[in-house]
PDB file of N, CA and C in Angstrom:
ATOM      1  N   UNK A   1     -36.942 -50.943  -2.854  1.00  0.00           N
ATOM      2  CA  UNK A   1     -37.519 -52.268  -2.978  1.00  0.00           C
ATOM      3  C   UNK A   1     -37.567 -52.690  -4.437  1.00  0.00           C
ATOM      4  N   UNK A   2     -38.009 -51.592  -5.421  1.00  0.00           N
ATOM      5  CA  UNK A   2     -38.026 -52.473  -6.821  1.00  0.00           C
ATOM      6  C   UNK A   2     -36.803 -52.427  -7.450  1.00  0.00           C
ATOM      7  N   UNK A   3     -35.905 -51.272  -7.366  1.00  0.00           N
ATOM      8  CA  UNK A   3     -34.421 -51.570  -7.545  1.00  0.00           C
ATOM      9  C   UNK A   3     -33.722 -52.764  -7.404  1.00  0.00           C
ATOM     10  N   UNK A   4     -34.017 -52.968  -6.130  1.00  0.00           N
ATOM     11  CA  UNK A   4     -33.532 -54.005  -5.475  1.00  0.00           C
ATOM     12  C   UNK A   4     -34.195 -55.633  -6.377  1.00  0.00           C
ATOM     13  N   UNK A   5     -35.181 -55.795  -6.334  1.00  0.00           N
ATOM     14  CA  UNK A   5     -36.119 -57.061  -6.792  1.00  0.00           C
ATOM     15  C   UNK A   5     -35.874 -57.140  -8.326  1.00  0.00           C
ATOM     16  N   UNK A   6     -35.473 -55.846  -9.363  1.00  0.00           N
ATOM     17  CA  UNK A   6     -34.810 -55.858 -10.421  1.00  0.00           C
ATOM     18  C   UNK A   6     -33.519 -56.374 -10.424  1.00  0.00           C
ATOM     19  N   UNK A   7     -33.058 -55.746  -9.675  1.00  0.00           N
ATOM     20  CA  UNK A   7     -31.296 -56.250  -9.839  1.00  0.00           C
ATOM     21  C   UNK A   7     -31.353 -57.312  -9.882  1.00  0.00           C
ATOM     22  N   UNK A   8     -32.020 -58.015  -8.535  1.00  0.00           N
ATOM     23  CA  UNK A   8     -32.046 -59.801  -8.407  1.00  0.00           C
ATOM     24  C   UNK A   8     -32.475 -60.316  -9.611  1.00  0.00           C
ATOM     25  N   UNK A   9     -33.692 -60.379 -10.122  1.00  0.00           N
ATOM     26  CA  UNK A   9     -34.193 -60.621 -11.053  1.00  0.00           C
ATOM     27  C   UNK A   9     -33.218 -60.868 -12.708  1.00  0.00           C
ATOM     28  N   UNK A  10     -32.819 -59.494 -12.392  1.00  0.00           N
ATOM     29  CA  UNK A  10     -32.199 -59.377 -14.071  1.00  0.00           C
ATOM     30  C   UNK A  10     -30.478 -59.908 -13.819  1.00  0.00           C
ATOM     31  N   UNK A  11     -30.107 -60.627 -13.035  1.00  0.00           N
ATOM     32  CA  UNK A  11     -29.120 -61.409 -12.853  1.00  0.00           C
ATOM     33  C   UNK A  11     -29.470 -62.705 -12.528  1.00  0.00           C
ATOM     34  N   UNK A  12     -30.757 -63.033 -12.637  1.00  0.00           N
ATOM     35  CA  UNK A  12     -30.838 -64.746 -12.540  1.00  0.00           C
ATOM     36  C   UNK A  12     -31.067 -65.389 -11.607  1.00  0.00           C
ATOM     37  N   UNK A  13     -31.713 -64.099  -9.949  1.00  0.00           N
ATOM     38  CA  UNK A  13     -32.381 -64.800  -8.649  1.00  0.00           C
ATOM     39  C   UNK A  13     -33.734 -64.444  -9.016  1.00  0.00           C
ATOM     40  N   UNK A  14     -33.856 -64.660  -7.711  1.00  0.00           N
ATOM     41  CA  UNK A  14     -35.233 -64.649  -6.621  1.00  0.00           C
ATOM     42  C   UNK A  14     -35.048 -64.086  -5.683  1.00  0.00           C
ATOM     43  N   UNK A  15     -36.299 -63.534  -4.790  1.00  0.00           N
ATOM     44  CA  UNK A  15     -36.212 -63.259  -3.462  1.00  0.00           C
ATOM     45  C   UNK A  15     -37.646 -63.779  -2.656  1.00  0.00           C
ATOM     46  N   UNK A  16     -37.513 -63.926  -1.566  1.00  0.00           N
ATOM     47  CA  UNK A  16     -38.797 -64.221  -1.247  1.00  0.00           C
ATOM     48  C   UNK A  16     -38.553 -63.683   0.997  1.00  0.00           C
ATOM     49  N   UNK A  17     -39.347 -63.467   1.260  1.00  0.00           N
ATOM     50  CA  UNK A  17     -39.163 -63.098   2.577  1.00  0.00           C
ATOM     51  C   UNK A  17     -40.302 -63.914   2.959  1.00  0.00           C
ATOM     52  N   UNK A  18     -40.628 -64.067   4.728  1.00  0.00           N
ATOM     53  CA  UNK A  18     -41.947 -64.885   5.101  1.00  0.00           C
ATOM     54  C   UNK A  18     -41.356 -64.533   6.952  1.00  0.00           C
ATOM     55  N   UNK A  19     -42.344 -64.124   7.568  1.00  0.00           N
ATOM     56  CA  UNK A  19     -42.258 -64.121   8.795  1.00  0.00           C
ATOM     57  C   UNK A  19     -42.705 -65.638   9.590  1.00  0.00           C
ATOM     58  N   UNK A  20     -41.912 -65.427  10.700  1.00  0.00           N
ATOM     59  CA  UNK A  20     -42.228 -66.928  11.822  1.00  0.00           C
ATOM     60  C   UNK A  20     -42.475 -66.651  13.097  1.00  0.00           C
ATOM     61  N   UNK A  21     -42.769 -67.428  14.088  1.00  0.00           N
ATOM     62  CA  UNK A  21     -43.139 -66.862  15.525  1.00  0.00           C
ATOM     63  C   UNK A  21     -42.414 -65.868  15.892  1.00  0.00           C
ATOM     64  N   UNK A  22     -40.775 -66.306  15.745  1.00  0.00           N
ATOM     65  CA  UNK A  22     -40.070 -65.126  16.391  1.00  0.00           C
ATOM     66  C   UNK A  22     -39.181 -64.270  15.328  1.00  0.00           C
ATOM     67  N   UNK A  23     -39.287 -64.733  13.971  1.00  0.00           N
ATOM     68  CA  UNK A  23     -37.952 -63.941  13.035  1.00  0.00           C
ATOM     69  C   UNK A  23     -38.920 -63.521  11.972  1.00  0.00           C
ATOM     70  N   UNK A  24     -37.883 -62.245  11.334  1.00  0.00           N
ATOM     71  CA  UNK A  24     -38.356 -62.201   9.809  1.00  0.00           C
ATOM     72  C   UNK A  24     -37.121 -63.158   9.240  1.00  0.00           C
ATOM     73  N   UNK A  25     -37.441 -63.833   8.043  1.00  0.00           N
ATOM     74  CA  UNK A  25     -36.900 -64.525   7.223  1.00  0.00           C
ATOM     75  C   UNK A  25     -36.332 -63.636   5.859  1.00  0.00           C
ATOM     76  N   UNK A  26     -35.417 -63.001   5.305  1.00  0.00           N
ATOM     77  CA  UNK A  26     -35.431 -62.717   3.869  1.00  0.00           C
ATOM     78  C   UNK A  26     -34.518 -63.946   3.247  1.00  0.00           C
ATOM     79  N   UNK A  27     -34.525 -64.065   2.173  1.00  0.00           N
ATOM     80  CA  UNK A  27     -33.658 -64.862   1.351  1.00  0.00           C
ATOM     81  C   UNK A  27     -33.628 -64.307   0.159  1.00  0.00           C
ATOM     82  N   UNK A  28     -32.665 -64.388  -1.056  1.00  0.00           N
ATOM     83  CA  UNK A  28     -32.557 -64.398  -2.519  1.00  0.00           C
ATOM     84  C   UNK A  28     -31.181 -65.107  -2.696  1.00  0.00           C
ATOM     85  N   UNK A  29     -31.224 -65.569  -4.037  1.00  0.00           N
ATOM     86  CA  UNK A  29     -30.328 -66.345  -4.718  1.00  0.00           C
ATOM     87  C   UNK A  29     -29.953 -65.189  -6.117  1.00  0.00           C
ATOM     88  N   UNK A  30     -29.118 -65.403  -6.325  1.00  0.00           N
ATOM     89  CA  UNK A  30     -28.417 -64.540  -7.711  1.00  0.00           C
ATOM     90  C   UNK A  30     -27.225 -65.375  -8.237  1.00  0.00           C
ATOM     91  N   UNK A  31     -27.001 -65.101  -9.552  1.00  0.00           N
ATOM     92  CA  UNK A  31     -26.019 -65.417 -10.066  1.00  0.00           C
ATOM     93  C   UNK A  31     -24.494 -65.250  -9.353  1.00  0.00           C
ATOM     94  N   UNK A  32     -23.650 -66.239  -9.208  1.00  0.00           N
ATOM     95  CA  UNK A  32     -22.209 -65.467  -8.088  1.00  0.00           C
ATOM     96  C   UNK A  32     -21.730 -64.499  -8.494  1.00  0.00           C
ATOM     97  N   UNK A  33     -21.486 -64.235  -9.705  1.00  0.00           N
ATOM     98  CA  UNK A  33     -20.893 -62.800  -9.968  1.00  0.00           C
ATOM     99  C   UNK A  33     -21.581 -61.740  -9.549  1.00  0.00           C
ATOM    100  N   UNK A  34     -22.654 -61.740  -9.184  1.00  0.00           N
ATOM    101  CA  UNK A  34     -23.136 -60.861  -9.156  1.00  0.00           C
ATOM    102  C   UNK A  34     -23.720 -60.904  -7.529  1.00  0.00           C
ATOM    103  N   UNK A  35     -23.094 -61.601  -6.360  1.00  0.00           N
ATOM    104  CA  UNK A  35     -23.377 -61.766  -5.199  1.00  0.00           C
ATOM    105  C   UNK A  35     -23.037 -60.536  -4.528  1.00  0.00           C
ATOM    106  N   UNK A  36     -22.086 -59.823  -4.445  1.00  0.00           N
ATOM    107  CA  UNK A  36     -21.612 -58.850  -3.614  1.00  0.00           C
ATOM    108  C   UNK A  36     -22.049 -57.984  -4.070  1.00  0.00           C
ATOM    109  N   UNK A  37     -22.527 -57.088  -5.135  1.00  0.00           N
ATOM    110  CA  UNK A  37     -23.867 -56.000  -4.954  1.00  0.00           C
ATOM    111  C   UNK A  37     -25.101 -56.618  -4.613  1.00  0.00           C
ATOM    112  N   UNK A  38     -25.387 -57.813  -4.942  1.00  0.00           N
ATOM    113  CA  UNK A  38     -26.846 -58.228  -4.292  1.00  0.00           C
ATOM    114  C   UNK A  38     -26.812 -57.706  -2.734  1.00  0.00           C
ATOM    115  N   UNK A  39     -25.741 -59.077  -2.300  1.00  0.00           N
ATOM    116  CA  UNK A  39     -25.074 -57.786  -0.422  1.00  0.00           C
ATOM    117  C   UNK A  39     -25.591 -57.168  -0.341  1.00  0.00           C
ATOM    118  N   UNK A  40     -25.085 -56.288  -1.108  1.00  0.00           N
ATOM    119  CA  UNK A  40     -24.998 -54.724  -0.397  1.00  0.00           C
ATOM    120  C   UNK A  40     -26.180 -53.671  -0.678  1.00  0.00           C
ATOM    121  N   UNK A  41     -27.057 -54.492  -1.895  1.00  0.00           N
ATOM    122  CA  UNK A  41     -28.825 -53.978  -1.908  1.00  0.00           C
ATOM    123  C   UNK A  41     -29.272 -54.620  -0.134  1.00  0.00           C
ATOM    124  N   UNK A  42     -28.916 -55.504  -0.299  1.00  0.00           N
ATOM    125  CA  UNK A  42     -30.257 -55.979   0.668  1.00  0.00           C
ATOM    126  C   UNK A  42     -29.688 -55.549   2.255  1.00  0.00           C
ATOM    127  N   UNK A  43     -28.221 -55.572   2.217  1.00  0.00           N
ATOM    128  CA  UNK A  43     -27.998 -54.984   3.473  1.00  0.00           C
ATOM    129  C   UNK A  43     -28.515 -53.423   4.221  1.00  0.00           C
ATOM    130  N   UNK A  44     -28.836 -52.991   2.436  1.00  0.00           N
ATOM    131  CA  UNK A  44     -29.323 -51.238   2.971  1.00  0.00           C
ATOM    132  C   UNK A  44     -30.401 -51.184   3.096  1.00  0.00           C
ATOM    133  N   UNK A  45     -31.642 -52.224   3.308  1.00  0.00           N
ATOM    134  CA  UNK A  45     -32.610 -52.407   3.902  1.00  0.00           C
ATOM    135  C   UNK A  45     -32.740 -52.216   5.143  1.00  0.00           C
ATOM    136  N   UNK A  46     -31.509 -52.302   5.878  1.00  0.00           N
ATOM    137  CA  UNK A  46     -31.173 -52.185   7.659  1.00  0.00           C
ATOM    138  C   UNK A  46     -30.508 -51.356   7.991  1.00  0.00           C
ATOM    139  N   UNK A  47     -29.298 -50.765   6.586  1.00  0.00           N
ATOM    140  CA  UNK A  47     -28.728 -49.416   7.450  1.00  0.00           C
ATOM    141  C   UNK A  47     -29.354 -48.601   6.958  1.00  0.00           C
ATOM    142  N   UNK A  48     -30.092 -48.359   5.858  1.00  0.00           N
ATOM    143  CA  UNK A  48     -31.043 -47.247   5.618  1.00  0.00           C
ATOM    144  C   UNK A  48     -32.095 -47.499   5.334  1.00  0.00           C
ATOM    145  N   UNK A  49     -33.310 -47.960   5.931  1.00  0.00           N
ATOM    146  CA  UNK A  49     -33.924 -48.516   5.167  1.00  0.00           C
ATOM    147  C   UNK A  49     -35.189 -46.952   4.670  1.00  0.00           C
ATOM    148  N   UNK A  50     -35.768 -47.263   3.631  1.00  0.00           N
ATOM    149  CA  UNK A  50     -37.059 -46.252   3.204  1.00  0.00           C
ATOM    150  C   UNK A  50     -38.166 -47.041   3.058  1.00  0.00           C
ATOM    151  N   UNK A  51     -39.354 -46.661   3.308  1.00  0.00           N
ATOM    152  CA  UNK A  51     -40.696 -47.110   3.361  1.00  0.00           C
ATOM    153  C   UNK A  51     -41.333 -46.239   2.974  1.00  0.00           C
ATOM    154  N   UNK A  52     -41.858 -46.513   1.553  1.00  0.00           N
ATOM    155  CA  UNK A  52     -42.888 -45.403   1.000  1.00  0.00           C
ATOM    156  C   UNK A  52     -44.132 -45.676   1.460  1.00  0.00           C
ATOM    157  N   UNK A  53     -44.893 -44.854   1.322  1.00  0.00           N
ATOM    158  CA  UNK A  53     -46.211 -44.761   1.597  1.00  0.00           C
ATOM    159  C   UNK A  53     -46.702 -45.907   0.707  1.00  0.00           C
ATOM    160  N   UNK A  54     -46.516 -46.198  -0.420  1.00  0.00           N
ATOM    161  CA  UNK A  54     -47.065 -47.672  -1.264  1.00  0.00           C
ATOM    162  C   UNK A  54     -46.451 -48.827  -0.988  1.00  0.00           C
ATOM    163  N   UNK A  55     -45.426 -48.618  -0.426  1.00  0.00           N
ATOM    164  CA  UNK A  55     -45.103 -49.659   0.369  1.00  0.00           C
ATOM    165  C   UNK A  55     -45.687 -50.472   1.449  1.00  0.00           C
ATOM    166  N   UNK A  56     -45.899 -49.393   2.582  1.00  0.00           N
ATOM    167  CA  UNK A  56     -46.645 -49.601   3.859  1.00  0.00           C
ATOM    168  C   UNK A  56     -48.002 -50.488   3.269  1.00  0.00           C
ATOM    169  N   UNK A  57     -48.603 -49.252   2.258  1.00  0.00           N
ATOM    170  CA  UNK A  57     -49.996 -49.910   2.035  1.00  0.00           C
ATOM    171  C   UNK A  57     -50.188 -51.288   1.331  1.00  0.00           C
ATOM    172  N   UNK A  58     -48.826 -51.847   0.431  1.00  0.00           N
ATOM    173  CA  UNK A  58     -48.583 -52.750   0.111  1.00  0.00           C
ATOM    174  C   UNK A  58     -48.288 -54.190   0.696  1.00  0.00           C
ATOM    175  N   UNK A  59     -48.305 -53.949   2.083  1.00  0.00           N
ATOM    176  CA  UNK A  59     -47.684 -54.862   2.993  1.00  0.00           C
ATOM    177  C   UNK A  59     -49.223 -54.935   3.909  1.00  0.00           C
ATOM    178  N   UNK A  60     -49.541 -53.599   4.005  1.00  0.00           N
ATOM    179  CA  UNK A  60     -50.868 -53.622   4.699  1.00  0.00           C
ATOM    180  C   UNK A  60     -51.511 -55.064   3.931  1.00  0.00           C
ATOM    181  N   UNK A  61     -51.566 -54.709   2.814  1.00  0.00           N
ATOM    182  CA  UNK A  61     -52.774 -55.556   2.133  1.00  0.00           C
ATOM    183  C   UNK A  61     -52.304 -56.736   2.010  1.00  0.00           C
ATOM    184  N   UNK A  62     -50.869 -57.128   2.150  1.00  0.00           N
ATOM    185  CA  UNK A  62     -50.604 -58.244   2.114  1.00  0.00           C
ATOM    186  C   UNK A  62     -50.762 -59.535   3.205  1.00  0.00           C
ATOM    187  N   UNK A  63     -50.858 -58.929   4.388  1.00  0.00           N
ATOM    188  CA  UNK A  63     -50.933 -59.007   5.495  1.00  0.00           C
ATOM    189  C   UNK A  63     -52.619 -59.514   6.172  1.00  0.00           C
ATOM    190  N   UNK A  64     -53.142 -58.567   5.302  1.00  0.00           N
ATOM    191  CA  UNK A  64     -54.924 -58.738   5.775  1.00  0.00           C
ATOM    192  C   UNK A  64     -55.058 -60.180   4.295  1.00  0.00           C
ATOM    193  N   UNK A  65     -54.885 -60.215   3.142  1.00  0.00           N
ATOM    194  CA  UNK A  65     -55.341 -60.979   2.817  1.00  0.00           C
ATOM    195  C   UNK A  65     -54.517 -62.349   3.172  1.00  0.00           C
ATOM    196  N   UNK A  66     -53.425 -62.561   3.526  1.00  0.00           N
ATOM    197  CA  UNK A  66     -52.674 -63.403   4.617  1.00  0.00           C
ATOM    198  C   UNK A  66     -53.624 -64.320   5.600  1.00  0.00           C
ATOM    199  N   UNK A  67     -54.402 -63.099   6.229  1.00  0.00           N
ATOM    200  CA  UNK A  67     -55.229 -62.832   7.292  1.00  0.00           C
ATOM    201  C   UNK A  67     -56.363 -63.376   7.183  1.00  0.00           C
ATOM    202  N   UNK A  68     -56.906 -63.518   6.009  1.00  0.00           N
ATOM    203  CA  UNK A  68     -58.197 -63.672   5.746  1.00  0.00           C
ATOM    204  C   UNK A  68     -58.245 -65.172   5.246  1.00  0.00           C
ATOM    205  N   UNK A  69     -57.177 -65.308   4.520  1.00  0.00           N
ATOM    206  CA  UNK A  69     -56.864 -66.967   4.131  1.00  0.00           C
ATOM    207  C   UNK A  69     -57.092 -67.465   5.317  1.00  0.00           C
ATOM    208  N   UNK A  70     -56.339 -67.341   6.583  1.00  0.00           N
ATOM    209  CA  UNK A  70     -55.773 -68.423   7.482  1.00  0.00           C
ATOM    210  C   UNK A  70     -57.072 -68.132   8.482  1.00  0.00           C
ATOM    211  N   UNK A  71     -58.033 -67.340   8.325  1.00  0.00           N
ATOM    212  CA  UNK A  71     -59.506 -67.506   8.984  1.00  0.00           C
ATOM    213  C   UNK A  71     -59.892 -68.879   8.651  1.00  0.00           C
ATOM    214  N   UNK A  72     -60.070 -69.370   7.560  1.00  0.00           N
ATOM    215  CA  UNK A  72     -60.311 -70.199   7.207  1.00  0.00           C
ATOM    216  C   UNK A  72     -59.707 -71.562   7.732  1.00  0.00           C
ATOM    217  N   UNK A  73     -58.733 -71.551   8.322  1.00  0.00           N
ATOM    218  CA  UNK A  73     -58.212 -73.084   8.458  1.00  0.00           C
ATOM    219  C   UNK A  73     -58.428 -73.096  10.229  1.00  0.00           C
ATOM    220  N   UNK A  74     -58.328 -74.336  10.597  1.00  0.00           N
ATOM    221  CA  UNK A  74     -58.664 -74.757  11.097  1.00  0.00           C
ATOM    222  C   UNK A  74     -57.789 -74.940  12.392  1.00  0.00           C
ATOM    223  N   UNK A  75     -56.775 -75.258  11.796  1.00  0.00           N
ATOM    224  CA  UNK A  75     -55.480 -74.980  13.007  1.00  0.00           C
ATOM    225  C   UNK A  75     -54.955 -73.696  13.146  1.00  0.00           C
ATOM    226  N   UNK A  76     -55.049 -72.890  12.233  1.00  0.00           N
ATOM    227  CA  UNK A  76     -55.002 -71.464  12.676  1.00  0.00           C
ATOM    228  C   UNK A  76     -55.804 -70.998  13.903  1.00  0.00           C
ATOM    229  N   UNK A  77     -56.472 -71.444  13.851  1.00  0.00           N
ATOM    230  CA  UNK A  77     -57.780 -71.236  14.465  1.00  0.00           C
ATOM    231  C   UNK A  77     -57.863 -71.597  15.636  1.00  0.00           C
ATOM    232  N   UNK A  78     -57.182 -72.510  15.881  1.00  0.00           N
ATOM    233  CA  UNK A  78     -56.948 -73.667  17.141  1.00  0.00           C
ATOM    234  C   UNK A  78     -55.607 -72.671  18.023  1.00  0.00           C
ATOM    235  N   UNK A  79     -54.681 -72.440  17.324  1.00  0.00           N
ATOM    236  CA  UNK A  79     -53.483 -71.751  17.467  1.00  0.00           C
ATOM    237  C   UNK A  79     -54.178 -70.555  18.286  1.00  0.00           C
ATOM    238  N   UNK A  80     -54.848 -69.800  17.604  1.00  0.00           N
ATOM    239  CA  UNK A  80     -55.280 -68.647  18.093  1.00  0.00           C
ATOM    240  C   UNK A  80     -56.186 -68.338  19.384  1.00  0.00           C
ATOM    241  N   UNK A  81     -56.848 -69.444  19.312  1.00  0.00           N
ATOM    242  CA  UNK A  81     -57.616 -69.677  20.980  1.00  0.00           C
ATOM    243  C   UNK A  81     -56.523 -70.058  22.149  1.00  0.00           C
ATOM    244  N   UNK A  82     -56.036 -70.929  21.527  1.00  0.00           N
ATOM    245  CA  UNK A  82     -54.382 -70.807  22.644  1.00  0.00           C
ATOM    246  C   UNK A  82     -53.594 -69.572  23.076  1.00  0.00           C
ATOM    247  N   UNK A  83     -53.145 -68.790  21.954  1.00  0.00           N
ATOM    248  CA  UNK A  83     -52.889 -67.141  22.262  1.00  0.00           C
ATOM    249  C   UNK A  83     -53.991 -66.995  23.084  1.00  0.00           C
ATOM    250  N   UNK A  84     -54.818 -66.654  22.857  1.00  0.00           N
ATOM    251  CA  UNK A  84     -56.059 -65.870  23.628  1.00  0.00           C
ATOM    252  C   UNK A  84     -56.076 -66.111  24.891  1.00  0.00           C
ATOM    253  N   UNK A  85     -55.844 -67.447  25.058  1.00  0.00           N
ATOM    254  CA  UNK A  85     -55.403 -67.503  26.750  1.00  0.00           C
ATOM    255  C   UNK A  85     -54.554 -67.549  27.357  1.00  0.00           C
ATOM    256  N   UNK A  86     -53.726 -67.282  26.748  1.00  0.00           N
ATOM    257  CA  UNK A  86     -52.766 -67.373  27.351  1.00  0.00           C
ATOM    258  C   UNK A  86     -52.123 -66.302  28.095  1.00  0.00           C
ATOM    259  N   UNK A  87     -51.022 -65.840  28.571  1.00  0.00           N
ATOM    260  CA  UNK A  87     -50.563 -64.649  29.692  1.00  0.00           C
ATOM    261  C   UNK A  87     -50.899 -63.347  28.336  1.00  0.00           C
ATOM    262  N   UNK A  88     -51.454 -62.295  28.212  1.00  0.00           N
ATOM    263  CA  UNK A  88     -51.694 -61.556  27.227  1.00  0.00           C
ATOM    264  C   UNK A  88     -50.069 -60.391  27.431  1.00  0.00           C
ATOM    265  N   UNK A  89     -49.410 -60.499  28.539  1.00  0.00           N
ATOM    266  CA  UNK A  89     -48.325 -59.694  28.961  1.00  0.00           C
ATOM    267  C   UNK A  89     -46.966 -60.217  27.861  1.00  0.00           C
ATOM    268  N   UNK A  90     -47.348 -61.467  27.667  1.00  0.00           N
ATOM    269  CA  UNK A  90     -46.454 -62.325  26.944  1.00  0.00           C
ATOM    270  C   UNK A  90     -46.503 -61.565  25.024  1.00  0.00           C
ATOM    271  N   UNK A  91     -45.393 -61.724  24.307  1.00  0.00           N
ATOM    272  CA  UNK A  91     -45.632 -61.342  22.943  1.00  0.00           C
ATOM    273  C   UNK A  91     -45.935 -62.464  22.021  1.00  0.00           C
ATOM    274  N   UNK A  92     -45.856 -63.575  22.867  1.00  0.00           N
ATOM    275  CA  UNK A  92     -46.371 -64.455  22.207  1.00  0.00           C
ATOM    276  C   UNK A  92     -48.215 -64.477  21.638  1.00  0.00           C
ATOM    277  N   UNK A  93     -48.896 -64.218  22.804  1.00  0.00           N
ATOM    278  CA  UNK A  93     -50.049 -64.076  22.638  1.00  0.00           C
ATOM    279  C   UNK A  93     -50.623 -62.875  22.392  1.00  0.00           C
ATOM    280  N   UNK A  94     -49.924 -61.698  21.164  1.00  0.00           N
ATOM    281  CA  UNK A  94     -50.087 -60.826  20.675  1.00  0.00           C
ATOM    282  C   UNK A  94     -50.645 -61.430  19.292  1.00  0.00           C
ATOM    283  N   UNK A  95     -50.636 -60.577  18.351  1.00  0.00           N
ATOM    284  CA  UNK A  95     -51.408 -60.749  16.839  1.00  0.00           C
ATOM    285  C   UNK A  95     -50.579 -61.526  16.142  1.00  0.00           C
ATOM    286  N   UNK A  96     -50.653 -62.001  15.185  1.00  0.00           N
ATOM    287  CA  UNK A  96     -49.632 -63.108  14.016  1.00  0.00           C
ATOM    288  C   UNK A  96     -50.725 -63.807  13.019  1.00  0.00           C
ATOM    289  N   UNK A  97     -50.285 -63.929  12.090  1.00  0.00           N
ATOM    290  CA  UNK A  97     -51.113 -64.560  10.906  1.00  0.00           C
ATOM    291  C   UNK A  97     -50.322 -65.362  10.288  1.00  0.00           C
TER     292      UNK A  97
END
């Protein structure tokens, strides 16, 4: 992961990821010359991927304070009483923030 977020970086992208009802999203931009190792970092996220233990916990926390924001609003909120009743067999009306 920081290999990866360096490389981008020190060639002139970004990256940013964000989950949605049904997908994960990743994206980054890089300089073109430097597109086809970007590739092939981010593709080995899926054929190999590793998850360190500071990782996990890194995502943990990203996730709860995610979590804790969107307590607060109001249509979150609204959203979530809808899950709640809805068929619970369904993955729709499982957890999401």
């Amino acid at each position: 992961q920081d290999e990866y977020s360096k490389f981008i970086s020190d060639h002139g992208g970004h990256t940013n990821a964000y989950t949605s009802a049904e997908n994960t999203n990743y994206q980054f931009d890089v300089n073109w010359e430097h597109l086809a190792p970007a590739l092939d970092r981010c593709a080995q996220f899926f054929i190999a991927p590793l998850i360190s233990a500071d990782g996990v916990e890194r995502e943990i926390n990203a996730v709860d304070s995610e979590h804790g924001k969107n307590l607060q609003q109001d249509g979150w909120r609204q959203l979530q009483l809808a899950k709640h009743t809805a068929n619970p067999d369904h993955p729709w009306s499982h957890f999401s923030t």
